[in-house]
Protein backbone atom coordinates (compact mmCIF):
# COMPACT_ATOMS: atom_id res chain seq x y z
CA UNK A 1 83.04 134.93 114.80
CA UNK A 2 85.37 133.28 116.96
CA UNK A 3 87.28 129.94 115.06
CA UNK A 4 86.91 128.02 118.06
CA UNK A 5 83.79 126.84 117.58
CA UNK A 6 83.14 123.15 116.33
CA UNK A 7 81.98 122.11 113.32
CA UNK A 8 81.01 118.26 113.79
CA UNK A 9 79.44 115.90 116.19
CA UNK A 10 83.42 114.54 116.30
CA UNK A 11 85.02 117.43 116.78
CA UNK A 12 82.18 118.36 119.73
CA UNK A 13 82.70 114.87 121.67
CA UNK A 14 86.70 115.20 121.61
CA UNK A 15 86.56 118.19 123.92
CA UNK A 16 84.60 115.84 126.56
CA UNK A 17 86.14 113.47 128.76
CA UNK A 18 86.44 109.87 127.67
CA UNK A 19 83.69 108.49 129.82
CA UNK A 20 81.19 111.38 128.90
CA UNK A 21 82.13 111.00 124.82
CA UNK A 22 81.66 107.22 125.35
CA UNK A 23 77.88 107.81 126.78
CA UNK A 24 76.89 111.05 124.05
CA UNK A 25 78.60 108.30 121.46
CA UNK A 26 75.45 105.93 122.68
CA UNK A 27 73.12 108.64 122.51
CA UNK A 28 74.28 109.52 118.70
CA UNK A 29 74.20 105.95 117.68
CA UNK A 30 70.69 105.06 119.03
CA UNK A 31 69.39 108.35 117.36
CA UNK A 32 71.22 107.04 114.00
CA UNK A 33 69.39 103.56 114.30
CA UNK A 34 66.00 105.39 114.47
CA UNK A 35 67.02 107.95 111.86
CA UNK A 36 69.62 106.50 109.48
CA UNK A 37 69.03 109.02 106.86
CA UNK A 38 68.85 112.15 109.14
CA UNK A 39 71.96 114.43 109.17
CA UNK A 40 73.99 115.13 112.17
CA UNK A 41 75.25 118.34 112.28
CA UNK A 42 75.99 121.66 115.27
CA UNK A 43 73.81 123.76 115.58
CA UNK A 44 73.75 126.17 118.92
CA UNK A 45 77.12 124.91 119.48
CA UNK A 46 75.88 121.17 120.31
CA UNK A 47 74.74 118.32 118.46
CA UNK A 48 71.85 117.89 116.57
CA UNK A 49 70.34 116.03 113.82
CA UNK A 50 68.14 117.14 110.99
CA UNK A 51 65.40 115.27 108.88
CA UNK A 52 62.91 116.12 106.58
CA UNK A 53 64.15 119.83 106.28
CA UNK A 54 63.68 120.44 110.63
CA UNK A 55 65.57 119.83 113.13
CA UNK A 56 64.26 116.28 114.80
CA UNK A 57 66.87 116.01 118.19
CA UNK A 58 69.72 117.96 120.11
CA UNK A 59 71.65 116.64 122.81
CA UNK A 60 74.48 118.12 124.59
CA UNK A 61 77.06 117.17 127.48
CA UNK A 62 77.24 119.15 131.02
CA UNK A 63 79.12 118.85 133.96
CA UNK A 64 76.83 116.33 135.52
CA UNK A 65 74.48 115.20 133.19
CA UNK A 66 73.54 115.03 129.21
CA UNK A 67 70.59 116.96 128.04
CA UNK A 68 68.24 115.60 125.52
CA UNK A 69 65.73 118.31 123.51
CA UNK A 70 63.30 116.85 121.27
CA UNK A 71 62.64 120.16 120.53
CA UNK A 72 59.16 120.78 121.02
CA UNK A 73 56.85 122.42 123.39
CA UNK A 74 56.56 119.51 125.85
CA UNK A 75 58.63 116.72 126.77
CA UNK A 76 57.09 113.10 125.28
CA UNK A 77 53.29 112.67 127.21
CA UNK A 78 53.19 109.24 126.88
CA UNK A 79 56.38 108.89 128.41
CA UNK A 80 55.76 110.53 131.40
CA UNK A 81 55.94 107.54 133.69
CA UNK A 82 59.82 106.73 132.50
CA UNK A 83 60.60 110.32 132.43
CA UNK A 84 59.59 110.91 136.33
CA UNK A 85 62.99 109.21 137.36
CA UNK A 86 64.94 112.12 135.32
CA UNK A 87 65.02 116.06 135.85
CA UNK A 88 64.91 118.37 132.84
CA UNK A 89 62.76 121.05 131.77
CA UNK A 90 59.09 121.62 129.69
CA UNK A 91 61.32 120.81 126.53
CA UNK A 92 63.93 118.53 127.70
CA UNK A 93 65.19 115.85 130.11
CA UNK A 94 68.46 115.41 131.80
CA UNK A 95 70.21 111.82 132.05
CA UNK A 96 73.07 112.44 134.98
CA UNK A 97 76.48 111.19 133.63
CA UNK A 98 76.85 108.77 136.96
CA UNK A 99 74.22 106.22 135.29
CA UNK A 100 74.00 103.96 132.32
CA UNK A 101 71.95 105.86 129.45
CA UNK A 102 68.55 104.87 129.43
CA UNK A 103 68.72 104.15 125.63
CA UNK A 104 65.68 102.54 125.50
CA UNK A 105 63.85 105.72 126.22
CA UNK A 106 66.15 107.75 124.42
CA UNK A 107 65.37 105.55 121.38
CA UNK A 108 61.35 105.85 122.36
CA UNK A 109 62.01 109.96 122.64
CA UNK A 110 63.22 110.05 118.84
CA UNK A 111 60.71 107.80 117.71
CA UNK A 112 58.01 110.24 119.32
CA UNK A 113 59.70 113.20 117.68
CA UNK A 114 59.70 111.46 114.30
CA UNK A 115 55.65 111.20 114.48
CA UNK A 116 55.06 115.04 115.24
């Protein structure tokens, strides 16, 4: 097992670039307002949080954007109209790092996930 890997959602955002840990730092705190009691932990070498015994959320940092994963089989339905601005995949959407984070939607995602 190589020792390089992180341990915390801290230790994961001070490898990024300022800018980039500033927006995932959003991202973290709007999931912790939704979820206060949910744990944050790494898991799959990014962050993720945990409630209930499951995992609810992961989000990472890329090059060019930060990638949300509810972690489900489909992205949110009834969001589908605010999630047509953003690219992603079946189970997760992409917010590119040169625009604000939509943490509105971000906040709508989590409460979504917390209902399933």
């Amino acid at each position: 097992m190589a020792t390089d890997k992180v341990q915390t959602i801290d230790a994961y955002m001070a490898g990024l670039p300022e800018e980039t840990a500033r927006k995932l730092e959003q991202i973290r705190k709007t999931i912790r307002e939704v979820v206060p009691d949910a744990q944050e932990m790494i898991s799959y070498q990014i962050p993720a949080f945990r409630w209930n015994g499951r995992y609810l959320i992961y989000f990472a940092a890329w090059k060019k954007h930060i990638a949300l994963y509810p972690i489900s089989g489909e992205m949110v339905p009834g969001l589908k109209d605010e999630l047509a601005g953003y690219k992603g995949s079946k189970g997760s959407v992409h917010f590119p790092l040169d625009k604000e984070m939509p943490l509105d939607l971000v906040r709508k995602i989590v409460e979504w996930k917390l209902k399933k």
